[in-house]
C-alpha atoms as a PDB file:
ATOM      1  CA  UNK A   1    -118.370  28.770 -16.118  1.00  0.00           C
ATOM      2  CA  UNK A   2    -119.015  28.661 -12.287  1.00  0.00           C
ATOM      3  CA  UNK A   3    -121.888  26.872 -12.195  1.00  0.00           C
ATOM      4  CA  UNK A   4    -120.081  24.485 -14.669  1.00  0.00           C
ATOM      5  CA  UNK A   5    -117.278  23.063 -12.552  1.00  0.00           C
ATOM      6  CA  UNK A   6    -120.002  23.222  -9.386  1.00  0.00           C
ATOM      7  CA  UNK A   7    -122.141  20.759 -11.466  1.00  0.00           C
ATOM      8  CA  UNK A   8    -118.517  18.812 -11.919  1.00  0.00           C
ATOM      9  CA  UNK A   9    -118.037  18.759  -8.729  1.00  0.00           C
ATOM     10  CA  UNK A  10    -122.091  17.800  -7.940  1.00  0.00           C
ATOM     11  CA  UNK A  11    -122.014  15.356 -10.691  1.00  0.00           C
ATOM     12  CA  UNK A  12    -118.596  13.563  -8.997  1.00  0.00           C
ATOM     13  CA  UNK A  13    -119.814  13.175  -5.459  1.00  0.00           C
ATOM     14  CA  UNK A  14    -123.576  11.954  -6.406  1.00  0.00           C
ATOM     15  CA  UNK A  15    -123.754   8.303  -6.299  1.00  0.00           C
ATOM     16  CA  UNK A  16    -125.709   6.776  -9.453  1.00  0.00           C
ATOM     17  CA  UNK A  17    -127.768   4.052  -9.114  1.00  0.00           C
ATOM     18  CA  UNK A  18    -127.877   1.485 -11.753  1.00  0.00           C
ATOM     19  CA  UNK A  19    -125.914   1.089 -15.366  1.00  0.00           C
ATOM     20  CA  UNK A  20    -127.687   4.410 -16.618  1.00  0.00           C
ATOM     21  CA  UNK A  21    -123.839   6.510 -15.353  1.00  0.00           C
ATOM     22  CA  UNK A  22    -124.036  10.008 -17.686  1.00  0.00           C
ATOM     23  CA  UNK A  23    -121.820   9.915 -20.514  1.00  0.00           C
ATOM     24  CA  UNK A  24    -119.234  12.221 -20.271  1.00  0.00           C
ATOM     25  CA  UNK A  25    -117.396  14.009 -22.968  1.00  0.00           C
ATOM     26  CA  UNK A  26    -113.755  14.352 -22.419  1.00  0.00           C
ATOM     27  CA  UNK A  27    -112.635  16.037 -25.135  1.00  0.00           C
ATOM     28  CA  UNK A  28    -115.352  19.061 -24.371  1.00  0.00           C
ATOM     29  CA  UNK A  29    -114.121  19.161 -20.554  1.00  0.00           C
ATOM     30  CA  UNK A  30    -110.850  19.406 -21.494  1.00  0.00           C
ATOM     31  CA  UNK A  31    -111.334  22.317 -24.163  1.00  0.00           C
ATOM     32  CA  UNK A  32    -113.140  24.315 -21.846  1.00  0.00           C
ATOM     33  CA  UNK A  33    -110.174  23.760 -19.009  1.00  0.00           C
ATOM     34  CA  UNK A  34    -108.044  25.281 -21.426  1.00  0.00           C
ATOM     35  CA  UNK A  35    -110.484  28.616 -22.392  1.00  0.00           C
ATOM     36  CA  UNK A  36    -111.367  28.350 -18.584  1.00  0.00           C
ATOM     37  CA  UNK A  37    -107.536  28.616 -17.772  1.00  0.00           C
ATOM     38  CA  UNK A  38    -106.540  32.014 -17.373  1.00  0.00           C
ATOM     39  CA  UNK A  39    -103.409  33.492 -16.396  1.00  0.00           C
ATOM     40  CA  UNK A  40    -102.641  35.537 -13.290  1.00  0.00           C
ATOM     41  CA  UNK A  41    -102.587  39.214 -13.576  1.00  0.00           C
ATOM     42  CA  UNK A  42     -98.942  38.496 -11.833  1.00  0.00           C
ATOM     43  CA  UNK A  43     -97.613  36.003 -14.312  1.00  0.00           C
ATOM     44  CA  UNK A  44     -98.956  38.796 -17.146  1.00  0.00           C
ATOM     45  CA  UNK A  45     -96.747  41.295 -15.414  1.00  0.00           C
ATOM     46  CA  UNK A  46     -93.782  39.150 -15.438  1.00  0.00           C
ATOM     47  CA  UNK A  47     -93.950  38.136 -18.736  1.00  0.00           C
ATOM     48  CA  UNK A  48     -94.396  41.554 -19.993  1.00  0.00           C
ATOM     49  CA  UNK A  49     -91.367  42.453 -17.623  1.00  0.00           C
ATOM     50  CA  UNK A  50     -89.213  39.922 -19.262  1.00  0.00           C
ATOM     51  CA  UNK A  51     -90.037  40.722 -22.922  1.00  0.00           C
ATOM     52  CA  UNK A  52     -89.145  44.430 -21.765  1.00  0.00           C
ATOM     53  CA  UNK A  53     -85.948  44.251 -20.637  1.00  0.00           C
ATOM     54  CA  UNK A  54     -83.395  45.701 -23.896  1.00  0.00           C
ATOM     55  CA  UNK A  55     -79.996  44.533 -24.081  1.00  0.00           C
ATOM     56  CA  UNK A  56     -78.681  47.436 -22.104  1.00  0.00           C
ATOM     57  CA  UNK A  57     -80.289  45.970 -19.277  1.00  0.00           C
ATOM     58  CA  UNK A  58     -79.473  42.720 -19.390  1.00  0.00           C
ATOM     59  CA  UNK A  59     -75.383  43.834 -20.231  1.00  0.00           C
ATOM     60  CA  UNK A  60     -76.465  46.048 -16.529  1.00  0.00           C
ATOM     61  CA  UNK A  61     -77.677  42.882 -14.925  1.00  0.00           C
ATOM     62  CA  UNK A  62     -74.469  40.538 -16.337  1.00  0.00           C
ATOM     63  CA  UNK A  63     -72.119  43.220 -15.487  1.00  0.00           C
ATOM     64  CA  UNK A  64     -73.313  43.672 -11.957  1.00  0.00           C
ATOM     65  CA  UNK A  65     -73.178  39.875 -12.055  1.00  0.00           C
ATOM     66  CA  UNK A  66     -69.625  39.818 -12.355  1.00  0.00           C
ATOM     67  CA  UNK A  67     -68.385  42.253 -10.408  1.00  0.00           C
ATOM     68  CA  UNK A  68     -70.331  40.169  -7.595  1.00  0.00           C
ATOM     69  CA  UNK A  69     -68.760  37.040  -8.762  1.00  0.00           C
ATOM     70  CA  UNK A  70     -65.467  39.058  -8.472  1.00  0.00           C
ATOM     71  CA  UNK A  71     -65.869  40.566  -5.163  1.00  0.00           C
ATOM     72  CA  UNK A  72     -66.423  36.911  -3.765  1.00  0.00           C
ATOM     73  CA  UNK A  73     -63.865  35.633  -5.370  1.00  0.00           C
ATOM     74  CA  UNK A  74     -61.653  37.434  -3.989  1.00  0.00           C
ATOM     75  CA  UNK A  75     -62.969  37.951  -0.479  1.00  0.00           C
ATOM     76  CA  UNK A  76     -62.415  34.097  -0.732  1.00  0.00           C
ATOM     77  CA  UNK A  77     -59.164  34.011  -1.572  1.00  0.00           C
ATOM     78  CA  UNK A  78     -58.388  36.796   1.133  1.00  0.00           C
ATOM     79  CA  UNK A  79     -60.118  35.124   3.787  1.00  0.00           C
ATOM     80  CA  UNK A  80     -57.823  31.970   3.073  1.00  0.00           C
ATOM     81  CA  UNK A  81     -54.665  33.787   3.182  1.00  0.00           C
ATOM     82  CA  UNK A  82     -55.279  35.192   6.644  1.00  0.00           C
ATOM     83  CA  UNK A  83     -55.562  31.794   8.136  1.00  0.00           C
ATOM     84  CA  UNK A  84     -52.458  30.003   6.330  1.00  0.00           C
ATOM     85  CA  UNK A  85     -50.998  33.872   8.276  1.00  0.00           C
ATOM     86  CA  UNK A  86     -52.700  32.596  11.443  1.00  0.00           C
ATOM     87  CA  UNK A  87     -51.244  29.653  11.398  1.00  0.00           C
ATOM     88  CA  UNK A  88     -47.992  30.615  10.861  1.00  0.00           C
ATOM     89  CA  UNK A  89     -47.818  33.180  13.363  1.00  0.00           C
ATOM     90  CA  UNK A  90     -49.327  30.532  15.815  1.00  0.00           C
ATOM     91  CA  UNK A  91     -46.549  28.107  14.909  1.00  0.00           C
ATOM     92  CA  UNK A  92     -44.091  30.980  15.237  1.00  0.00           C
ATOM     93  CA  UNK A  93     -45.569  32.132  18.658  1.00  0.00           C
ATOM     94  CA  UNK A  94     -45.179  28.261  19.911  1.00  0.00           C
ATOM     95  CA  UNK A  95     -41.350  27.725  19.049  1.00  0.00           C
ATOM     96  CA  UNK A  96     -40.429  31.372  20.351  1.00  0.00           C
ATOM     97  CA  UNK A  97     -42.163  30.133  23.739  1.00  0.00           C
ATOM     98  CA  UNK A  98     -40.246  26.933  23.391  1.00  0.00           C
ATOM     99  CA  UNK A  99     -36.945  28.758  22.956  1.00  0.00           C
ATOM    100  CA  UNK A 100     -37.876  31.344  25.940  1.00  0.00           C
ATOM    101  CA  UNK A 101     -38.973  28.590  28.066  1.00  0.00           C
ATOM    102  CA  UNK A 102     -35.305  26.632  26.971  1.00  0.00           C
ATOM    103  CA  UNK A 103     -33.878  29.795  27.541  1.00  0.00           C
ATOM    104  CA  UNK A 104     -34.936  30.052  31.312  1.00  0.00           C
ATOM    105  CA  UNK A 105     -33.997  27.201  32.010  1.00  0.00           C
ATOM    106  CA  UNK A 106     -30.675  27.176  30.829  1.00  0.00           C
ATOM    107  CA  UNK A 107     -30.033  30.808  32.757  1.00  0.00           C
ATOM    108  CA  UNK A 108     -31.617  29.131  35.977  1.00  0.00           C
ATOM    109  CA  UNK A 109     -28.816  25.753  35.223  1.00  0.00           C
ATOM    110  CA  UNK A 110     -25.942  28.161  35.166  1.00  0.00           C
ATOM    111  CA  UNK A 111     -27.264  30.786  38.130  1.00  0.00           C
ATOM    112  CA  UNK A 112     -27.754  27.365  40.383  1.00  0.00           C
ATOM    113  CA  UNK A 113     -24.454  26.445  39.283  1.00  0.00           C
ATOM    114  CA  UNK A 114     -22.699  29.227  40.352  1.00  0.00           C
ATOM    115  CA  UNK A 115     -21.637  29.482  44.176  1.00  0.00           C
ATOM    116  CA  UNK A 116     -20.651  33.171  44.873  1.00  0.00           C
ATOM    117  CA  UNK A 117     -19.357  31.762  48.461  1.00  0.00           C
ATOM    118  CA  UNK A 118     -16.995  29.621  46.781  1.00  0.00           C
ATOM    119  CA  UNK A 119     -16.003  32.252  44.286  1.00  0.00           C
ATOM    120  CA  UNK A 120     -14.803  34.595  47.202  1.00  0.00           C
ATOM    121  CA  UNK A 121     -12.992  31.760  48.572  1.00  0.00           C
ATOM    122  CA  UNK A 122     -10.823  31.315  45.752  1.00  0.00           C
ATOM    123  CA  UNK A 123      -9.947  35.068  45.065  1.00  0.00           C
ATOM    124  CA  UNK A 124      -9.188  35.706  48.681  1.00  0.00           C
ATOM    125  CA  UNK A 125      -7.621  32.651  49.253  1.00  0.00           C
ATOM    126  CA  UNK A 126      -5.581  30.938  46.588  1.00  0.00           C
ATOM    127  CA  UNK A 127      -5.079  34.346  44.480  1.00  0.00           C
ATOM    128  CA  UNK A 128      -4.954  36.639  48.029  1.00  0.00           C
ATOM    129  CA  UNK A 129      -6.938  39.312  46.760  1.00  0.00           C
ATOM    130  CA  UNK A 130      -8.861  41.848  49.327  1.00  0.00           C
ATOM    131  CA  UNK A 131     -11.044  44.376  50.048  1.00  0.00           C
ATOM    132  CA  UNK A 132     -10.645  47.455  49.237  1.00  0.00           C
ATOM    133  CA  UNK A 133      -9.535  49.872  51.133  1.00  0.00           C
ATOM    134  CA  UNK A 134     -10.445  53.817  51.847  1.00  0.00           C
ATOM    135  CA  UNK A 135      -8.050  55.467  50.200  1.00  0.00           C
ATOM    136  CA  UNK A 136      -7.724  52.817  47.184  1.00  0.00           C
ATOM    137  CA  UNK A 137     -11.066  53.834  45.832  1.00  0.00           C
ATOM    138  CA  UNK A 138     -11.128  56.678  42.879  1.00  0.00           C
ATOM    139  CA  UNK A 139     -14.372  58.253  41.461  1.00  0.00           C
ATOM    140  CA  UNK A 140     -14.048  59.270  37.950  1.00  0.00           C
ATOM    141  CA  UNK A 141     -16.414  62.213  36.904  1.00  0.00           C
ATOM    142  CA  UNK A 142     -17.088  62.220  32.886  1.00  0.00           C
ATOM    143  CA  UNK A 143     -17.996  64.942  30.949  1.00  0.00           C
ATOM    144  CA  UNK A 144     -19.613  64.118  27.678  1.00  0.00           C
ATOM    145  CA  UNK A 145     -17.475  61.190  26.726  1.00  0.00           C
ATOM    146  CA  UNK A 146     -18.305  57.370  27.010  1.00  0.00           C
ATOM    147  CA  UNK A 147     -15.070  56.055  27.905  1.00  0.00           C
ATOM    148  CA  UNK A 148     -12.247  57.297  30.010  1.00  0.00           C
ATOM    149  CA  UNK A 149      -8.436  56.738  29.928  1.00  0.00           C
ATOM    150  CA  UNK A 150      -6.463  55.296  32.817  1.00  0.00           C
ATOM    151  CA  UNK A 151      -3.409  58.354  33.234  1.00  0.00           C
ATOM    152  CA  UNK A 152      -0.993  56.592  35.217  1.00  0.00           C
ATOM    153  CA  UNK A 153       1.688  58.679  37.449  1.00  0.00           C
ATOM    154  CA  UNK A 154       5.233  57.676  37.387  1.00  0.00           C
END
């Protein structure tokens, strides 16, 4: 068979001279192409592999397949809820810096607003309160309670 398809391959690259070309038989080439044609030891094995596999195995394979199909599924779906939770919480983050930020400013407003100089102005001089003096000031000592009553002496 080797020297066969060498005398092909002879035969195609010689140049003949003349009318006389060599008949060639088509049908015969082709027939031997196909007994020539052999299959790979490889292709043998998987096709001996494939006609060997009992329905145990293949219910194995399917089953394996779905559980896969599963598991991505819902590693999908998982992954796809944590970012519509990102998002959220990143929307949430931005309006409670908003409000803080809102909030600051409002407690800066009313601090600036506030003038304690003027305050002790008005208490000492329209409603003539004072300081206190030595003997006006009382420290209470509490024992165990969280509020105290005012006695008052008669």
């Amino acid at each position: 068979m080797v020297k066969e398809t060498n005398r092909r391959q002879v035969a195609r690259q010689q140049y003949v001279y003349g009318s006389a070309a060599p008949k060639v038989d088509i049908r015969r080439e082709m027939e031997e192409e196909r007994r020539v044609h052999r299959v790979s030891q490889t292709t043998k094995k998987n096709r001996e592999h494939v006609h060997s596999m009992s329905p145990a195995y293949v219910f194995v394979l399917l089953l394996c397949l779905c559980t896969a199909l599963c598991v991505i599924i819902w590693y999908v779906n998982l992954q796809s809820q944590v970012t519509s939770k990102v998002s959220v919480v990143n929307q949430l983050e931005s309006k409670l810096n908003n409000m803080k930020q809102a909030n600051d400013e409002e407690n800066l407003r009313i601090q600036n607003s506030v003038d304690l100089e003027e305050i002790k102005r008005i208490a000492i001089g329209e409603l003539g309160m004072t300081y206190a003096q030595e003997g006006q000031i009382v420290y209470y000592s509490s024992e165990g309670t969280d509020y105290m009553r005012k006695v008052v002496e008669d």
